[in-house]
N, C-alpha and C. Protein backbone atom coordinates (compact mmCIF):
# COMPACT_ATOMS: atom_id res chain seq x y z
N UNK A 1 0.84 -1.19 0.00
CA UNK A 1 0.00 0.00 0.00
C UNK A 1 0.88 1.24 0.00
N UNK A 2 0.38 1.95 -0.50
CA UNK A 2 1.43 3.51 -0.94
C UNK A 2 0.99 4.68 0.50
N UNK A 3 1.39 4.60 1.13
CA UNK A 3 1.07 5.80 2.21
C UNK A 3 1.58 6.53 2.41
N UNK A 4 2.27 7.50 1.10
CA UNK A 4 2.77 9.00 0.80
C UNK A 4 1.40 9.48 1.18
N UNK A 5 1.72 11.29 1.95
CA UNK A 5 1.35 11.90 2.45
C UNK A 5 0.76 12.59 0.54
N UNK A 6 -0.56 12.74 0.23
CA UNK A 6 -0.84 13.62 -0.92
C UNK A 6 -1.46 15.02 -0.34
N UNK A 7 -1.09 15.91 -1.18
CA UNK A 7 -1.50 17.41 -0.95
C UNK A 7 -2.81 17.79 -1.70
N UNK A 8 -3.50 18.78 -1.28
CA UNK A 8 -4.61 19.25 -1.99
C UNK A 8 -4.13 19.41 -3.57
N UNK A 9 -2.72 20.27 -3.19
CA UNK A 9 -2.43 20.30 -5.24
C UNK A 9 -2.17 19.13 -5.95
N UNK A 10 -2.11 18.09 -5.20
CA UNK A 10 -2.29 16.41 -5.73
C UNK A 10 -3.41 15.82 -6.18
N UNK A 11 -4.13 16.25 -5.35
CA UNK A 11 -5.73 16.06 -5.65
C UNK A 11 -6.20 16.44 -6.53
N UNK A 12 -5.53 17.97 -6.68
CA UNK A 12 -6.48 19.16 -8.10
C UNK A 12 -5.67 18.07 -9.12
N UNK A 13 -4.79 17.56 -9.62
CA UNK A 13 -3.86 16.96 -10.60
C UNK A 13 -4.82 15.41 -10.39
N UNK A 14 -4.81 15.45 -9.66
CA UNK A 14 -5.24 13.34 -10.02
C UNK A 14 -6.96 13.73 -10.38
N UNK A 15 -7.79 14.19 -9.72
CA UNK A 15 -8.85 14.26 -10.18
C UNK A 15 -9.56 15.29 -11.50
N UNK A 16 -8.06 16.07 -11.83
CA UNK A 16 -8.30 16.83 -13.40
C UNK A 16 -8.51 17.96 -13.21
N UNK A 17 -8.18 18.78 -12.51
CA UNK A 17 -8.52 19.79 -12.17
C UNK A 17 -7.25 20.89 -12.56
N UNK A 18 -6.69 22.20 -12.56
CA UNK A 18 -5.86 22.70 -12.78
C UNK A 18 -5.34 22.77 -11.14
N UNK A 19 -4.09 22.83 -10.91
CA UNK A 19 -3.60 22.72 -9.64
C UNK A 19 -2.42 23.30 -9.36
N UNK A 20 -2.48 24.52 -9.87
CA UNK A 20 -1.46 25.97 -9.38
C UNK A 20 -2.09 26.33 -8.77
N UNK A 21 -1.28 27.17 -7.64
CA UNK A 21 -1.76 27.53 -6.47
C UNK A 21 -2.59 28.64 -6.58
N UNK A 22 -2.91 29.60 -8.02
CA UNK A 22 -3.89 31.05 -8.20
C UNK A 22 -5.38 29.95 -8.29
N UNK A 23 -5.46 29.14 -9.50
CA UNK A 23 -6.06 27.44 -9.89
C UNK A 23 -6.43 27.34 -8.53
N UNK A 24 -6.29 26.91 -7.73
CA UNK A 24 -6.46 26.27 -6.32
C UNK A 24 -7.54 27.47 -5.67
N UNK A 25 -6.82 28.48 -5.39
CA UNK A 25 -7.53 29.42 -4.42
C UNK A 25 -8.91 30.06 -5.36
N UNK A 26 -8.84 30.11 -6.59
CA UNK A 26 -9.93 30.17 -7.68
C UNK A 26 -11.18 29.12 -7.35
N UNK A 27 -10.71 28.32 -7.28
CA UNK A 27 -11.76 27.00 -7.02
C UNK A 27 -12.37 27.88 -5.97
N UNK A 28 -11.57 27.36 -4.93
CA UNK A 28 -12.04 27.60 -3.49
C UNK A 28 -13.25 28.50 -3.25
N UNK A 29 -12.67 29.80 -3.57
CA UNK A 29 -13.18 31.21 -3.93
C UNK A 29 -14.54 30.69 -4.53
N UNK A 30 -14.48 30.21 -5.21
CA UNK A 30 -15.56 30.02 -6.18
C UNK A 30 -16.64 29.64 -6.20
N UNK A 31 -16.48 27.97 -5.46
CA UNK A 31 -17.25 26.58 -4.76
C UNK A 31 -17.15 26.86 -3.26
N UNK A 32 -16.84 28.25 -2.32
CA UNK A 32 -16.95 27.82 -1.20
C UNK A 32 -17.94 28.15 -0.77
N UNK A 33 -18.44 27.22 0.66
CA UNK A 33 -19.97 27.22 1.16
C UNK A 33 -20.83 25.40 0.85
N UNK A 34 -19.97 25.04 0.82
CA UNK A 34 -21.24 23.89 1.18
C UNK A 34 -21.31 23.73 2.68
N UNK A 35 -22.84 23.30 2.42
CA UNK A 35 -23.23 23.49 3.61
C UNK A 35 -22.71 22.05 4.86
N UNK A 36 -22.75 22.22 6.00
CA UNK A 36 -22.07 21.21 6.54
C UNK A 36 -22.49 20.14 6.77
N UNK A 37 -24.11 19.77 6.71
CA UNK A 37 -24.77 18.72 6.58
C UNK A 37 -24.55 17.89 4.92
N UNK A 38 -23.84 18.57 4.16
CA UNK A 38 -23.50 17.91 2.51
C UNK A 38 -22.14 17.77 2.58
N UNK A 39 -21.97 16.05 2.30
CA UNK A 39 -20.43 15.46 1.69
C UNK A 39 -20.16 16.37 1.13
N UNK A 40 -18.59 16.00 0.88
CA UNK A 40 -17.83 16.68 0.11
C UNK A 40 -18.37 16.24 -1.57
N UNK A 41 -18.18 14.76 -1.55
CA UNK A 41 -18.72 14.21 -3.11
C UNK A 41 -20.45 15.01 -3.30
N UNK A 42 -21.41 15.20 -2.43
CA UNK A 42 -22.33 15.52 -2.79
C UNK A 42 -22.69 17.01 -3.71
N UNK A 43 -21.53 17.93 -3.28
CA UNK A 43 -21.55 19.29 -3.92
C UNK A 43 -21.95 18.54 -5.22
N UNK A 44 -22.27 20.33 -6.18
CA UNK A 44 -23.19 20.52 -7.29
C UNK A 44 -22.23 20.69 -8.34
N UNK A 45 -20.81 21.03 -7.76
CA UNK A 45 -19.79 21.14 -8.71
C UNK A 45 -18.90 20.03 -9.17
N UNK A 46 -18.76 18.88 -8.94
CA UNK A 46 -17.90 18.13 -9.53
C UNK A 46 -18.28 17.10 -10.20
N UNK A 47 -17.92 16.53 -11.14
CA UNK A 47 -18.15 15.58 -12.21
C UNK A 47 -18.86 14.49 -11.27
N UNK A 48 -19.13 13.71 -12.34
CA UNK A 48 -19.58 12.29 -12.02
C UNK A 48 -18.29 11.60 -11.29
N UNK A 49 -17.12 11.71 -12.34
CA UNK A 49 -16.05 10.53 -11.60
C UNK A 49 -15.00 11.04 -10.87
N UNK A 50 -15.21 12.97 -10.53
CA UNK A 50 -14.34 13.05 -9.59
C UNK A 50 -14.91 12.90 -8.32
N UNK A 51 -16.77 13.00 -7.91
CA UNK A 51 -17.61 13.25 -7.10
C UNK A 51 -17.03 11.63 -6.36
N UNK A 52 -16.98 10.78 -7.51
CA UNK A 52 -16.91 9.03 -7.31
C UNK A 52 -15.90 8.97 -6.48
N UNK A 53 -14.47 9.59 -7.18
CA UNK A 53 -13.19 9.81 -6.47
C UNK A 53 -13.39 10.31 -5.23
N UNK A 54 -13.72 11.27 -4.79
CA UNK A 54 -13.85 11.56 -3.37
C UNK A 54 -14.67 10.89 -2.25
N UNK A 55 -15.59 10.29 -2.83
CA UNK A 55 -15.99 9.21 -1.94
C UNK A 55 -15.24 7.61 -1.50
N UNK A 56 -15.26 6.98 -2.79
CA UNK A 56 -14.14 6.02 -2.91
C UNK A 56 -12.92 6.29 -1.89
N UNK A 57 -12.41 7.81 -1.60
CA UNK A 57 -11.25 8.04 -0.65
C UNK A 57 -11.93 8.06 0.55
N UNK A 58 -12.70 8.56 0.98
CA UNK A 58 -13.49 8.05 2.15
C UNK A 58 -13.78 6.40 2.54
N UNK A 59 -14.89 6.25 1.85
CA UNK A 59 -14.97 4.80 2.03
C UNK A 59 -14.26 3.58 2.27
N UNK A 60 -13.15 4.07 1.29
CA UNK A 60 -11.88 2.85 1.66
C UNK A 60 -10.77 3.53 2.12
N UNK A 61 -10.84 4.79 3.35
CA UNK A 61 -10.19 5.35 4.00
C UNK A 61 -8.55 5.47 2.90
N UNK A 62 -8.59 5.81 1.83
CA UNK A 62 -7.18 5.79 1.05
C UNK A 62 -5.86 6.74 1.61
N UNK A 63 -5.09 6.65 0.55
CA UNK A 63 -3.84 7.24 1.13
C UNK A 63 -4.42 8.80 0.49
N UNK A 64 -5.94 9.18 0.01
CA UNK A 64 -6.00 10.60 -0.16
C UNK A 64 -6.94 11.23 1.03
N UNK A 65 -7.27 10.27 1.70
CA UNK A 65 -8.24 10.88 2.52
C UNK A 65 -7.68 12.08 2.72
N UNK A 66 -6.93 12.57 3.51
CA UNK A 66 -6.18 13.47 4.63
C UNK A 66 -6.20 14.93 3.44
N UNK A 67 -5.97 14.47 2.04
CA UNK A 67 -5.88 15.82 1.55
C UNK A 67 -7.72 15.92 0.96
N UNK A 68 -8.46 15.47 0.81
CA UNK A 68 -9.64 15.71 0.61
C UNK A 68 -10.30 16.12 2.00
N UNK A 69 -9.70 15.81 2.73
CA UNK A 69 -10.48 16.14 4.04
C UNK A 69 -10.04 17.82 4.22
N UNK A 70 -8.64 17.75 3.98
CA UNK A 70 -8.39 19.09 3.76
C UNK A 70 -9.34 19.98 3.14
N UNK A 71 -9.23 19.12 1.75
CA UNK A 71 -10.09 20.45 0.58
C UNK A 71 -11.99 20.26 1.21
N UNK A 72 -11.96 19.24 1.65
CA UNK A 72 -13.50 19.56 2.38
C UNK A 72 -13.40 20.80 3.07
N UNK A 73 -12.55 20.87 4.19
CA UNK A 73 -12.65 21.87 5.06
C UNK A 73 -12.38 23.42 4.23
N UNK A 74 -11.29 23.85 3.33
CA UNK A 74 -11.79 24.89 2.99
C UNK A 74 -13.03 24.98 2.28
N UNK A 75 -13.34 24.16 1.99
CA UNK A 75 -14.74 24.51 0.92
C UNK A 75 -15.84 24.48 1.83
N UNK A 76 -15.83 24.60 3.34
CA UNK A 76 -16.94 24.56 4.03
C UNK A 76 -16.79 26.33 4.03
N UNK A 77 -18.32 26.85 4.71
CA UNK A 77 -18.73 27.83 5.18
C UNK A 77 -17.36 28.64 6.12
């Protein structure tokens, strides 16, 4: 099992996203505010198979949890 530490700008790159750090805080800026009773996969903004991806890292607790949990938390309220 691979248990490198991945970063949010890992995340923006594996799930397709642009992932420079202006890229990054753009998102954020953009999509922030879900509300805290809604997953992260449940938001209105992400694809079908990145929405998949972020759950899948939950569910089978992966080596991305820690940075999605991250990008959950800025994207909360």
């Amino acid at each position: 099992m691979d248990t490198s530490l991945h970063l949010v700008k890992d995340l923006f790159l594996q799930i397709g996203l642009p992932n420079e750090n202006p890229d990054i805080d753009s998102f954020i800026h953009k999509n922030k505010g879900i509300p805290s009773d809604t997953p992260i996969w449940e938001a209105d903004f992400w694809t079908r198979s990145q929405a998949d991806f972020l759950k899948e890292s939950y569910d089978e607790d992966s080596d991305w949890v820690e940075a999605v949990d991250h990008l959950d938390a800025l994207l909360r309220d």
